[in-house]
N, C-alpha and C. Protein backbone atom coordinates (compact mmCIF):
# COMPACT_ATOMS: atom_id res chain seq x y z
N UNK A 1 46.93 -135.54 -87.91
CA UNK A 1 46.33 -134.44 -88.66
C UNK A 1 46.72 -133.09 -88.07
N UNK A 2 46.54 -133.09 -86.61
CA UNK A 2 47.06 -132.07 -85.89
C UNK A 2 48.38 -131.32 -86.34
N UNK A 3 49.33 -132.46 -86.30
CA UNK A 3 51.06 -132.51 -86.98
C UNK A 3 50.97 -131.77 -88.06
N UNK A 4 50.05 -131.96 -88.60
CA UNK A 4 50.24 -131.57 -90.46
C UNK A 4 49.49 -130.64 -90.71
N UNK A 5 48.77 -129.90 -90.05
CA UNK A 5 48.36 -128.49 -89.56
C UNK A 5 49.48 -127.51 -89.14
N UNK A 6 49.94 -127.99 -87.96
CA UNK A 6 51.10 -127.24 -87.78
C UNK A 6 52.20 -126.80 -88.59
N UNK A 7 52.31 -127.83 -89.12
CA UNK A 7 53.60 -128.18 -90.21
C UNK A 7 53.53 -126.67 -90.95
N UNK A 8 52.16 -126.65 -91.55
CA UNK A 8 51.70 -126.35 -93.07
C UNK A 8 51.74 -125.08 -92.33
N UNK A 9 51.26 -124.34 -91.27
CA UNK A 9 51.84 -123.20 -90.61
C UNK A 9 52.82 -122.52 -90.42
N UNK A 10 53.55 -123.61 -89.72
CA UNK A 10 55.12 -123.06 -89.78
C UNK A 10 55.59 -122.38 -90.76
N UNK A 11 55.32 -123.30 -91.66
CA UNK A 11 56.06 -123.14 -93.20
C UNK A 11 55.35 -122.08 -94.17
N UNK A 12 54.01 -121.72 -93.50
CA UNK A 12 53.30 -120.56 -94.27
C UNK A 12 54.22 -119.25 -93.98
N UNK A 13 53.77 -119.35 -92.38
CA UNK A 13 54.69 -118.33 -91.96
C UNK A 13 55.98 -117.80 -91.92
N UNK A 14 56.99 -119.01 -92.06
CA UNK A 14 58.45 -119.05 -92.48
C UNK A 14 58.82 -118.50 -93.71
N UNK A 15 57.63 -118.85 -94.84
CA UNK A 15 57.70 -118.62 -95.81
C UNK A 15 57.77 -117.37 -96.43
N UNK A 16 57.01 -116.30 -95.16
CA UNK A 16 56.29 -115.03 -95.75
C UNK A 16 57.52 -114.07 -95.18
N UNK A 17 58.28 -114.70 -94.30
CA UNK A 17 59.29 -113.31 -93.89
C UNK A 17 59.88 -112.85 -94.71
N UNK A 18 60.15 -111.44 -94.93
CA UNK A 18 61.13 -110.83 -95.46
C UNK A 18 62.86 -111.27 -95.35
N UNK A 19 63.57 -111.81 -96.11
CA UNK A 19 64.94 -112.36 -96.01
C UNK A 19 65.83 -111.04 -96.20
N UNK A 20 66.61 -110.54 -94.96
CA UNK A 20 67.91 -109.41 -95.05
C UNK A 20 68.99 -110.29 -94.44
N UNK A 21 69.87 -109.66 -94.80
CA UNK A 21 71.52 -110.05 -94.63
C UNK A 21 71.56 -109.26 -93.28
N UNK A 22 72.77 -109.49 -92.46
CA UNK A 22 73.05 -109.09 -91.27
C UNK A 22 74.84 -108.72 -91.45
N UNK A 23 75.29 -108.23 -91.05
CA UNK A 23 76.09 -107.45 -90.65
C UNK A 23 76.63 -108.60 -89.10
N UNK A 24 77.78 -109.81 -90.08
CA UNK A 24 78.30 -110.45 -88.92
C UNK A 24 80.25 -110.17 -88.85
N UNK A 25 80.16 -108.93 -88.56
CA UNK A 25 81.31 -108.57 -87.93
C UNK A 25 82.45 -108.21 -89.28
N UNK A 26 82.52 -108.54 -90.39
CA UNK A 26 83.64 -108.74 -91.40
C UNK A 26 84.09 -107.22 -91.16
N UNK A 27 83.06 -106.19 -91.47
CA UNK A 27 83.20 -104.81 -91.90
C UNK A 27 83.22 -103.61 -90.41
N UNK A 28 83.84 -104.50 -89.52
CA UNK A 28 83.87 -103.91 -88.22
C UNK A 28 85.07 -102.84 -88.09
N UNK A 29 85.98 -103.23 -89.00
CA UNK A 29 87.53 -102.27 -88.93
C UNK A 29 87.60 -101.52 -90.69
N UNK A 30 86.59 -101.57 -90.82
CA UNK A 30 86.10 -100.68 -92.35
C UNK A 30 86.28 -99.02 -92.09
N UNK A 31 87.41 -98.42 -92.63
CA UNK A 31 87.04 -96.74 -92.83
C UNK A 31 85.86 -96.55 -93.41
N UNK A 32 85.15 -97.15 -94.13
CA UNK A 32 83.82 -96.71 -94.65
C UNK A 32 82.57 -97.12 -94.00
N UNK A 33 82.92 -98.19 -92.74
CA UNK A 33 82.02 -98.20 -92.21
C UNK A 33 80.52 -97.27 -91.33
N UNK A 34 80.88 -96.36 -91.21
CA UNK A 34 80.31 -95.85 -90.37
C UNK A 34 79.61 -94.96 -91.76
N UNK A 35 80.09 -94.69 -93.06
CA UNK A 35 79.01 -94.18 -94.15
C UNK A 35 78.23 -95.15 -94.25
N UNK A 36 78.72 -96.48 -94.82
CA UNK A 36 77.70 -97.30 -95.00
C UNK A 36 76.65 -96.94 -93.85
N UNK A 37 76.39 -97.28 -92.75
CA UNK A 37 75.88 -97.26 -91.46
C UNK A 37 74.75 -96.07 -91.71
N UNK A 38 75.10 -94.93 -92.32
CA UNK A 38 74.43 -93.81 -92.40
C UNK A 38 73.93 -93.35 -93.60
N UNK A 39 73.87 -94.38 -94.47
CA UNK A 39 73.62 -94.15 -95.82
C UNK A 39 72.08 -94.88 -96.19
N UNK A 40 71.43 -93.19 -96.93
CA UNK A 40 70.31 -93.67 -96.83
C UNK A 40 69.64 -93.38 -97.98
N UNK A 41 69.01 -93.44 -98.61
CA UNK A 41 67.85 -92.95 -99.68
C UNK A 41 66.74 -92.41 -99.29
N UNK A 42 65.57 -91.88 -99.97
CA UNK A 42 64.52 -91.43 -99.51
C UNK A 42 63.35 -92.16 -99.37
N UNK A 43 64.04 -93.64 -99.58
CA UNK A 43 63.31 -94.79 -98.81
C UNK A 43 63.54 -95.05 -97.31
N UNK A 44 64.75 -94.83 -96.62
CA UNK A 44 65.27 -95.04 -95.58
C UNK A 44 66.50 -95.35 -95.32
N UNK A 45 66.47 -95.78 -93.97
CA UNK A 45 68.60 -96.53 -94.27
C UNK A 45 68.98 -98.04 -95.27
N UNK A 46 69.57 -97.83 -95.58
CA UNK A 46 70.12 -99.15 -96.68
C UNK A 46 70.88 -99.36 -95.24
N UNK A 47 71.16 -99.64 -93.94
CA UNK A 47 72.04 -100.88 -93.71
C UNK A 47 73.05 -100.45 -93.17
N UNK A 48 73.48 -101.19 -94.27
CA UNK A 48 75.50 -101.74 -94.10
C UNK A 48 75.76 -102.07 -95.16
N UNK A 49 77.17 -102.46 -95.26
CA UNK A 49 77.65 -102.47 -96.49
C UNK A 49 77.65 -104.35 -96.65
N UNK A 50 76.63 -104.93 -95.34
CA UNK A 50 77.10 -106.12 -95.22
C UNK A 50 75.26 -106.64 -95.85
N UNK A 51 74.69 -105.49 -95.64
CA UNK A 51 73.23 -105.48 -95.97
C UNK A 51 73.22 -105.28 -98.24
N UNK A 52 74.32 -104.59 -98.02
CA UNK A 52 73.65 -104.45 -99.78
C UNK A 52 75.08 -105.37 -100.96
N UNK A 53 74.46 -105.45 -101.70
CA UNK A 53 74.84 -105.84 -103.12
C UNK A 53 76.19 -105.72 -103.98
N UNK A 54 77.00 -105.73 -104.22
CA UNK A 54 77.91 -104.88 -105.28
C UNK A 54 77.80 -105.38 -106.58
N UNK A 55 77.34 -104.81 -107.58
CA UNK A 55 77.01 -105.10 -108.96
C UNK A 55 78.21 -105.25 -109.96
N UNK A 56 77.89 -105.77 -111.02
CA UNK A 56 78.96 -105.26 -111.73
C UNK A 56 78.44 -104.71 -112.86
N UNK A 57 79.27 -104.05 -113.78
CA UNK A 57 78.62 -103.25 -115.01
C UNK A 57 77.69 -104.17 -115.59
N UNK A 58 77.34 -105.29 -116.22
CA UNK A 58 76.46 -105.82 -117.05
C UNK A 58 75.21 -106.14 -116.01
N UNK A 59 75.18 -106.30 -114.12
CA UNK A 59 74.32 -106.27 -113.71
C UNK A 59 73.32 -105.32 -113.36
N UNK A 60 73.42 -103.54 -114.12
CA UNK A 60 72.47 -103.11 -114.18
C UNK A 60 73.06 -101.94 -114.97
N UNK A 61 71.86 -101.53 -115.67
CA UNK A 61 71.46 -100.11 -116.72
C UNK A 61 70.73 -99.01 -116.29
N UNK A 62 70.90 -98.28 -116.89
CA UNK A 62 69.72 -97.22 -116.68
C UNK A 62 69.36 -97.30 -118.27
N UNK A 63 67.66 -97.37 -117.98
CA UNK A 63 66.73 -97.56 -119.34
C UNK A 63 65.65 -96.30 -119.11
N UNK A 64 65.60 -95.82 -119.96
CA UNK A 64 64.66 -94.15 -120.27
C UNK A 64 64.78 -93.62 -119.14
N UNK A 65 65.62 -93.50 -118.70
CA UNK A 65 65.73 -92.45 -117.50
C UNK A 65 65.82 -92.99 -116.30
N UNK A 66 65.74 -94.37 -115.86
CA UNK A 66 65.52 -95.04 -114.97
C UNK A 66 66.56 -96.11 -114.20
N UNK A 67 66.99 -96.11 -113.62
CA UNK A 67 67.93 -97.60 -113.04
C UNK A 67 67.14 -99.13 -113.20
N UNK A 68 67.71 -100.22 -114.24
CA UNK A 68 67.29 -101.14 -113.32
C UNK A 68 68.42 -102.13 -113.35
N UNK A 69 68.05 -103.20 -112.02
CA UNK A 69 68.99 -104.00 -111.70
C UNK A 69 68.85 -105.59 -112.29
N UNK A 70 69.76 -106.35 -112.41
CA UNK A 70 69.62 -107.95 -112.49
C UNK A 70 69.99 -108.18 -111.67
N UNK A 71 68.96 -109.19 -110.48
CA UNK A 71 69.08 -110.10 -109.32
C UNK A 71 68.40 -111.57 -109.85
N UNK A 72 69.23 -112.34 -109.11
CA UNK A 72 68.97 -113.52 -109.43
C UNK A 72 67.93 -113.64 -110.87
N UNK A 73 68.52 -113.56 -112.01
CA UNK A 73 68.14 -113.64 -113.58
C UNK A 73 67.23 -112.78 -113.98
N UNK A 74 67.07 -112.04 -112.85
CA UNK A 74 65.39 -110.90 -113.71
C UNK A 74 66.07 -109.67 -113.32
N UNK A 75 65.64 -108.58 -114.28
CA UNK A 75 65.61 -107.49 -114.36
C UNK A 75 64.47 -106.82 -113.29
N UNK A 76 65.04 -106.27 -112.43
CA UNK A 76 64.07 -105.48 -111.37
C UNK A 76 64.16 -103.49 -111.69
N UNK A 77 63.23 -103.02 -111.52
CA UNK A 77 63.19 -101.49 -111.63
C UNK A 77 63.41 -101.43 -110.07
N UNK A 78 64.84 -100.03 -110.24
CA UNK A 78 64.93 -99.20 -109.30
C UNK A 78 63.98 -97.78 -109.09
N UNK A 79 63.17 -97.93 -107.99
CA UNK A 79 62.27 -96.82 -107.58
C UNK A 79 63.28 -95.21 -107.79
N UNK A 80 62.57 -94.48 -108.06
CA UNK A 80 63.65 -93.38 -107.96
C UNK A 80 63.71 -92.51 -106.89
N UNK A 81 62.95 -92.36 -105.82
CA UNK A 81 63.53 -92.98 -104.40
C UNK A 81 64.49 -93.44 -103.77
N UNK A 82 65.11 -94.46 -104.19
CA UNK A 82 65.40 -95.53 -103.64
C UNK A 82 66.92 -95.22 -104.14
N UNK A 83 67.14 -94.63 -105.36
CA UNK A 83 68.63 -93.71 -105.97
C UNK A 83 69.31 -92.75 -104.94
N UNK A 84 70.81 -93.48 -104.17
CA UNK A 84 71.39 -92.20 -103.46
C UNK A 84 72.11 -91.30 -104.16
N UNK A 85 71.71 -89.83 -103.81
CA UNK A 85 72.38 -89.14 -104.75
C UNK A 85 73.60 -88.40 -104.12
N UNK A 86 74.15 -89.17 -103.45
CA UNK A 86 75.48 -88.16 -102.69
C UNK A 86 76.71 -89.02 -103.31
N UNK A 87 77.59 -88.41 -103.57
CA UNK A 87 78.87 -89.33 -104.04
C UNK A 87 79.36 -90.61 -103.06
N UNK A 88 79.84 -91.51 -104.07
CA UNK A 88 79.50 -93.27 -103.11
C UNK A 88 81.43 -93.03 -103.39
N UNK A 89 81.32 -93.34 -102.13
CA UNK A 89 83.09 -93.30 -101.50
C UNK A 89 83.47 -94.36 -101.56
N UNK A 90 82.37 -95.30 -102.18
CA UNK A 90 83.21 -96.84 -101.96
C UNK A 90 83.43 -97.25 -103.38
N UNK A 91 83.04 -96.64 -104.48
CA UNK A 91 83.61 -96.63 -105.65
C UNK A 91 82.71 -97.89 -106.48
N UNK A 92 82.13 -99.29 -105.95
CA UNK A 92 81.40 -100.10 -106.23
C UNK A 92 79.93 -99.53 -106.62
N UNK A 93 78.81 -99.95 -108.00
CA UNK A 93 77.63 -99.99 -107.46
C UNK A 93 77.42 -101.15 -107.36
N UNK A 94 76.42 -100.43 -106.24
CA UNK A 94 75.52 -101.36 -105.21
C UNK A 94 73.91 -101.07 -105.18
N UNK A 95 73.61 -101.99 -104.54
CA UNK A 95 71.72 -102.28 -104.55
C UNK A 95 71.21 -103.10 -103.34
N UNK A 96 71.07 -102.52 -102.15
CA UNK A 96 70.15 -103.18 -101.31
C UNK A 96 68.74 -103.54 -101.33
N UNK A 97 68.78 -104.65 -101.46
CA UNK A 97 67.36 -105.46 -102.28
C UNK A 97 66.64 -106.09 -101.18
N UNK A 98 65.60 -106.13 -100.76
CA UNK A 98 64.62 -106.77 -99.71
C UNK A 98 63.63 -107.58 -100.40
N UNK A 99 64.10 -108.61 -100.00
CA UNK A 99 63.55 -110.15 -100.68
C UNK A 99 62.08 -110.78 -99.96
N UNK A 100 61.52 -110.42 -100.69
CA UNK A 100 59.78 -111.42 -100.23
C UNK A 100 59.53 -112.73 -100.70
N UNK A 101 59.40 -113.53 -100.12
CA UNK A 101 59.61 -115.16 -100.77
C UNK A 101 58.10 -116.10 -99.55
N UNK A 102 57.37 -116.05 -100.59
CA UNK A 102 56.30 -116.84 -100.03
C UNK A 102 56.35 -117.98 -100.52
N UNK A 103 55.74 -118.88 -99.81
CA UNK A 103 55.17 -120.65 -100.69
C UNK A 103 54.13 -120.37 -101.51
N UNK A 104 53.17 -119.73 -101.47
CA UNK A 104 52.58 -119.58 -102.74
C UNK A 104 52.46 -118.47 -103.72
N UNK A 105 53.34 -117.34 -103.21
CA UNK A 105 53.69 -116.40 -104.66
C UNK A 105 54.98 -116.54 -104.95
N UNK A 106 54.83 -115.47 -106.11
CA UNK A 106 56.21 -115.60 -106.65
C UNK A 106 57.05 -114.53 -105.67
N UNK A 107 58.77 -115.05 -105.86
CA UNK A 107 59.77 -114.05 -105.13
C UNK A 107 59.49 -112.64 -105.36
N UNK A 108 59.09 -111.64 -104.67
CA UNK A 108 59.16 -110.12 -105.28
C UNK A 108 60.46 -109.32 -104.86
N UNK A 109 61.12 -108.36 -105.18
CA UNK A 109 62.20 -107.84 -104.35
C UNK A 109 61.90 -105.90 -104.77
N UNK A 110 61.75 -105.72 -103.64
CA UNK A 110 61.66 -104.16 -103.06
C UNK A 110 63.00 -103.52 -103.10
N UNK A 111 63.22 -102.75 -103.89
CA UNK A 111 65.00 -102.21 -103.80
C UNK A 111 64.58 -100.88 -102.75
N UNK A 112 65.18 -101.04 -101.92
CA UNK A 112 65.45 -100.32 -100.79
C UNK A 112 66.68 -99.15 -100.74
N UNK A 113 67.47 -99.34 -101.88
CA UNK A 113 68.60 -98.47 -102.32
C UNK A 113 69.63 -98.76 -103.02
N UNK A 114 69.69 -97.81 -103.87
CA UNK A 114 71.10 -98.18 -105.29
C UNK A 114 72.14 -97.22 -105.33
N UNK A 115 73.26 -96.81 -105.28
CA UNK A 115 74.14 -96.30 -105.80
C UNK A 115 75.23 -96.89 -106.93
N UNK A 116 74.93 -95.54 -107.79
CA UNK A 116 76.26 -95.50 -108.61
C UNK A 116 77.53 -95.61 -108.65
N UNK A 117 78.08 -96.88 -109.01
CA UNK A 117 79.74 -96.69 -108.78
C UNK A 117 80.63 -95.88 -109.42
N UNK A 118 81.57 -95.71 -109.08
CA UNK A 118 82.68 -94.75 -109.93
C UNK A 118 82.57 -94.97 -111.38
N UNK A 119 82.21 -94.13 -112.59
CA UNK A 119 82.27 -93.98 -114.32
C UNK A 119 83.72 -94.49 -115.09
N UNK A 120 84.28 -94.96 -115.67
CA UNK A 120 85.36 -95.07 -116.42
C UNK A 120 85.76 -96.03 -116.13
């Protein structure tokens, strides 16, 4: 019984962390590295470029004035906050998304930062 106490712990707690990507070395000899690195919204730093997203046109719109994104099959709203507004040198948009995944709720995801890719 003890065992299966623990168990059901572990796994509460495993369950509740926040899931981010890490930054394992690919983007180490990147000229754009060091923007990524410093690129932030008025949420905070987005990262790396190893931390966020690259979309493609049908994976997100802007609807009445607003950004939103498709991650894994749902449509998520971008905070407008969370919009960098300095020109994106890497030409991709992107969306650093912070993933909440419990055992007993549903997945939520916090966008932490979006930029616009190059128009045309």
């Amino acid at each position: 019984m003890l065992r299966l106490i623990a168990y059901l712990s572990a796994a509460v707690l495993l369950g509740s962390i926040a899931v981010s990507a890490r930054d394992d070395g690919r983007y180490a000899n990147s000229p754009l590295r060091e923007w990524f690195d410093h690129l932030s919204s008025k949420k905070g730093r987005c990262c790396s470029d190893a931390d966020g997203t690259a979309l493609s046109d049908v994976e997100w719109k802007s609807k009445d004035g607003h950004y939103i994104v498709l991650i894994e099959g749902r449509w998520w709203p971008v905070p407008d906050e969370a919009v960098i507004e300095e020109p994106n040198r890497s030409g991709r948009t992107m969306v650093w998304p912070i993933y909440n995944r419990t055992i007993q709720q549903e997945m939520t995801i916090e966008i932490r930062c979006f930029i616009v890719g190059a128009q045309g």
